[in-house]
C-alpha atoms as a PDB file:
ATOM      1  CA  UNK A   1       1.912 -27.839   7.644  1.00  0.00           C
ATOM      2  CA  UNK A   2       1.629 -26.721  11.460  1.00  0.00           C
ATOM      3  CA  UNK A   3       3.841 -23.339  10.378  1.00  0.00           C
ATOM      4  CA  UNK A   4       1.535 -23.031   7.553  1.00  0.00           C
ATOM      5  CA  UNK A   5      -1.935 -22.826   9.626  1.00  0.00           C
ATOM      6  CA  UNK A   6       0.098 -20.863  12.676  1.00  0.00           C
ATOM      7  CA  UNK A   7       1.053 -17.618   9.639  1.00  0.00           C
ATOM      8  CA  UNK A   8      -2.516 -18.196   8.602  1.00  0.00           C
ATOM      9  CA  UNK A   9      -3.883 -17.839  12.176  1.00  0.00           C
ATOM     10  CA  UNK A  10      -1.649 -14.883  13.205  1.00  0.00           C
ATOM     11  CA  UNK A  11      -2.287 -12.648   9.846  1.00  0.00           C
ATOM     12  CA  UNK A  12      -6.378 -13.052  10.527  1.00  0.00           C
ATOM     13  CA  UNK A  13      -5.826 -12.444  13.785  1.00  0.00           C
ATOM     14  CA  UNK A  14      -4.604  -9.025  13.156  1.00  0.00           C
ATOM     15  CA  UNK A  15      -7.526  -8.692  10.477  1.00  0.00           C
ATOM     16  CA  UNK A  16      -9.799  -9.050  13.484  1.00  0.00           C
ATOM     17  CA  UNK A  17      -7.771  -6.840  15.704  1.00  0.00           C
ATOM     18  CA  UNK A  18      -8.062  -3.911  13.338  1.00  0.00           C
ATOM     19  CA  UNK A  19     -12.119  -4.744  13.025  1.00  0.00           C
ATOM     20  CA  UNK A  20     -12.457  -5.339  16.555  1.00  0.00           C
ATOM     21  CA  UNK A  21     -11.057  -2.009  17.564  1.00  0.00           C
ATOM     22  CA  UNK A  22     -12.866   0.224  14.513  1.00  0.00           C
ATOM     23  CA  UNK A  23     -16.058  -0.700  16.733  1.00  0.00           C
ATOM     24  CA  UNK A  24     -14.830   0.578  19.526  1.00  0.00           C
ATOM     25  CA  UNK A  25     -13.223   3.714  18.068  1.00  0.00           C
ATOM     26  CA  UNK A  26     -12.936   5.154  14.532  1.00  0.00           C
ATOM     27  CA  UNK A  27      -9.563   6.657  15.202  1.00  0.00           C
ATOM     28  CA  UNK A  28      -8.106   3.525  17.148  1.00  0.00           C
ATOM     29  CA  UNK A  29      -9.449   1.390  14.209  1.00  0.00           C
ATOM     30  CA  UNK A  30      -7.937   3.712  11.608  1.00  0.00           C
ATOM     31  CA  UNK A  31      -4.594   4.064  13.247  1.00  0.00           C
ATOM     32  CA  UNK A  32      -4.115   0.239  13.364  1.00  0.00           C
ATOM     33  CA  UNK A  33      -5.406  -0.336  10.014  1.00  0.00           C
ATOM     34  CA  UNK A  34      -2.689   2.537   8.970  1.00  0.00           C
ATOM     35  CA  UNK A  35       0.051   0.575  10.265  1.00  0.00           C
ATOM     36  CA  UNK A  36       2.418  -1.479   7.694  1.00  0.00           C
ATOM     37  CA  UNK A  37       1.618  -3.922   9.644  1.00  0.00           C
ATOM     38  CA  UNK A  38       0.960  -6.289   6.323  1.00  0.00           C
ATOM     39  CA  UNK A  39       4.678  -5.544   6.036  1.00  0.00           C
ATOM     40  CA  UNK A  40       6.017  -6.202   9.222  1.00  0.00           C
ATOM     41  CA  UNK A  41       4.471  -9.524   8.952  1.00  0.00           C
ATOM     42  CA  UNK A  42       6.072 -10.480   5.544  1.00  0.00           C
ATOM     43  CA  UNK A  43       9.576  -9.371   6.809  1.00  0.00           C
ATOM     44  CA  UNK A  44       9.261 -11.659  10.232  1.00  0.00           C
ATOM     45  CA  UNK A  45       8.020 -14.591   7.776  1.00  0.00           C
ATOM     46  CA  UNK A  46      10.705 -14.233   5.870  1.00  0.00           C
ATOM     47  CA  UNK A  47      13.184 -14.088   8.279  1.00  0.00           C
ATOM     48  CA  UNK A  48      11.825 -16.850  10.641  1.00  0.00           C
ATOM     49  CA  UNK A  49      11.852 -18.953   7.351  1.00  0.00           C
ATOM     50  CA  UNK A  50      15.633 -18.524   6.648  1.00  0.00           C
ATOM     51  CA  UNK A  51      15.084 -16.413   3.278  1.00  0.00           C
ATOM     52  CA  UNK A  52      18.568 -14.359   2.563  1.00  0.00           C
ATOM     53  CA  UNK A  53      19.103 -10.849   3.706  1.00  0.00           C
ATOM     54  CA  UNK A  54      18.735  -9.840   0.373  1.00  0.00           C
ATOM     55  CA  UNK A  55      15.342 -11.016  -0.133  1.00  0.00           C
ATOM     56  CA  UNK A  56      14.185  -9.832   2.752  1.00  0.00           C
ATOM     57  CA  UNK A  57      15.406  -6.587   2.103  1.00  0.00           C
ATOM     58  CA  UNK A  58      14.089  -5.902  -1.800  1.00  0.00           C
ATOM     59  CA  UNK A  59      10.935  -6.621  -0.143  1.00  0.00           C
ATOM     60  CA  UNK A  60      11.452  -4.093   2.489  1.00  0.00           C
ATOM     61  CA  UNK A  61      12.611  -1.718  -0.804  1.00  0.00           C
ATOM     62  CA  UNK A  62       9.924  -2.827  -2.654  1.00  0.00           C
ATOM     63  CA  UNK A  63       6.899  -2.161  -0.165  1.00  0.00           C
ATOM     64  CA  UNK A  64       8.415   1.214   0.611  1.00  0.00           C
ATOM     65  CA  UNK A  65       7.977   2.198  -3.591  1.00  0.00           C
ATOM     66  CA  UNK A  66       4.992   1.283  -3.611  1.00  0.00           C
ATOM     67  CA  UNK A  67       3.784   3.897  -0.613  1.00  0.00           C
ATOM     68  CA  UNK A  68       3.558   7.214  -2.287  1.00  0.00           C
ATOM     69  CA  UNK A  69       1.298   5.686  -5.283  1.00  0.00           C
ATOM     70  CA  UNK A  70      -1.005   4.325  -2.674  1.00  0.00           C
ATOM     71  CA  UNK A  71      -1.723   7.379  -0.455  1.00  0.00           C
ATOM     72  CA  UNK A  72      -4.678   8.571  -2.477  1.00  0.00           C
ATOM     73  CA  UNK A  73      -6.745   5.622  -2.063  1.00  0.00           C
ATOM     74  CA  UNK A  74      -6.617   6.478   2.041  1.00  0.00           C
ATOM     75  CA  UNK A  75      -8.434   9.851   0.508  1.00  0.00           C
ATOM     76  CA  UNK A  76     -10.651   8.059  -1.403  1.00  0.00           C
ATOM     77  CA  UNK A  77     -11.878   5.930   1.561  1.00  0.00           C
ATOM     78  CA  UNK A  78     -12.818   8.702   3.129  1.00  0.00           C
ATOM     79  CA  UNK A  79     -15.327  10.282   0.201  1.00  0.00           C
ATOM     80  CA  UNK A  80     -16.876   6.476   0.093  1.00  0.00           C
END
């Protein structure tokens, strides 16, 4: 339960990293929130939790695919 709450606690922390520094700076903000850093985060989960290579890297696979289709919504932001 104690691993559960610690993944919980680090993942919002970098939610509030990424809103913390958009008040400070639109570019700093952006450049964080551009960061796979969703990704990097899954990967060490899965790797401090003992899940096979393989796993680990479809994932990695996986979350690269899905880039490309995803790159217009960072143009959309901008127009909202």
């Amino acid at each position: 339960m104690g691993w559960i709450i610690t993944k919980y606690l680090v993942t919002a922390a970098v939610v509030v990293l990424v809103s913390e520094a958009a008040k400070r700076s639109d570019k700093l903000g952006g450049f964080i929130a551009a960061l796979p850093l969703v990704t990097f985060l899954a990967l060490i989960w899965l790797y401090v939790e003992k899940q096979p290579e393989e796993k680990i890297s479809n994932h990695a696979w996986c979350a690269f695919g899905y880039v490309l289709p995803t790159v217009p919504r960072f143009v959309a932001f901008a127009f909202l």
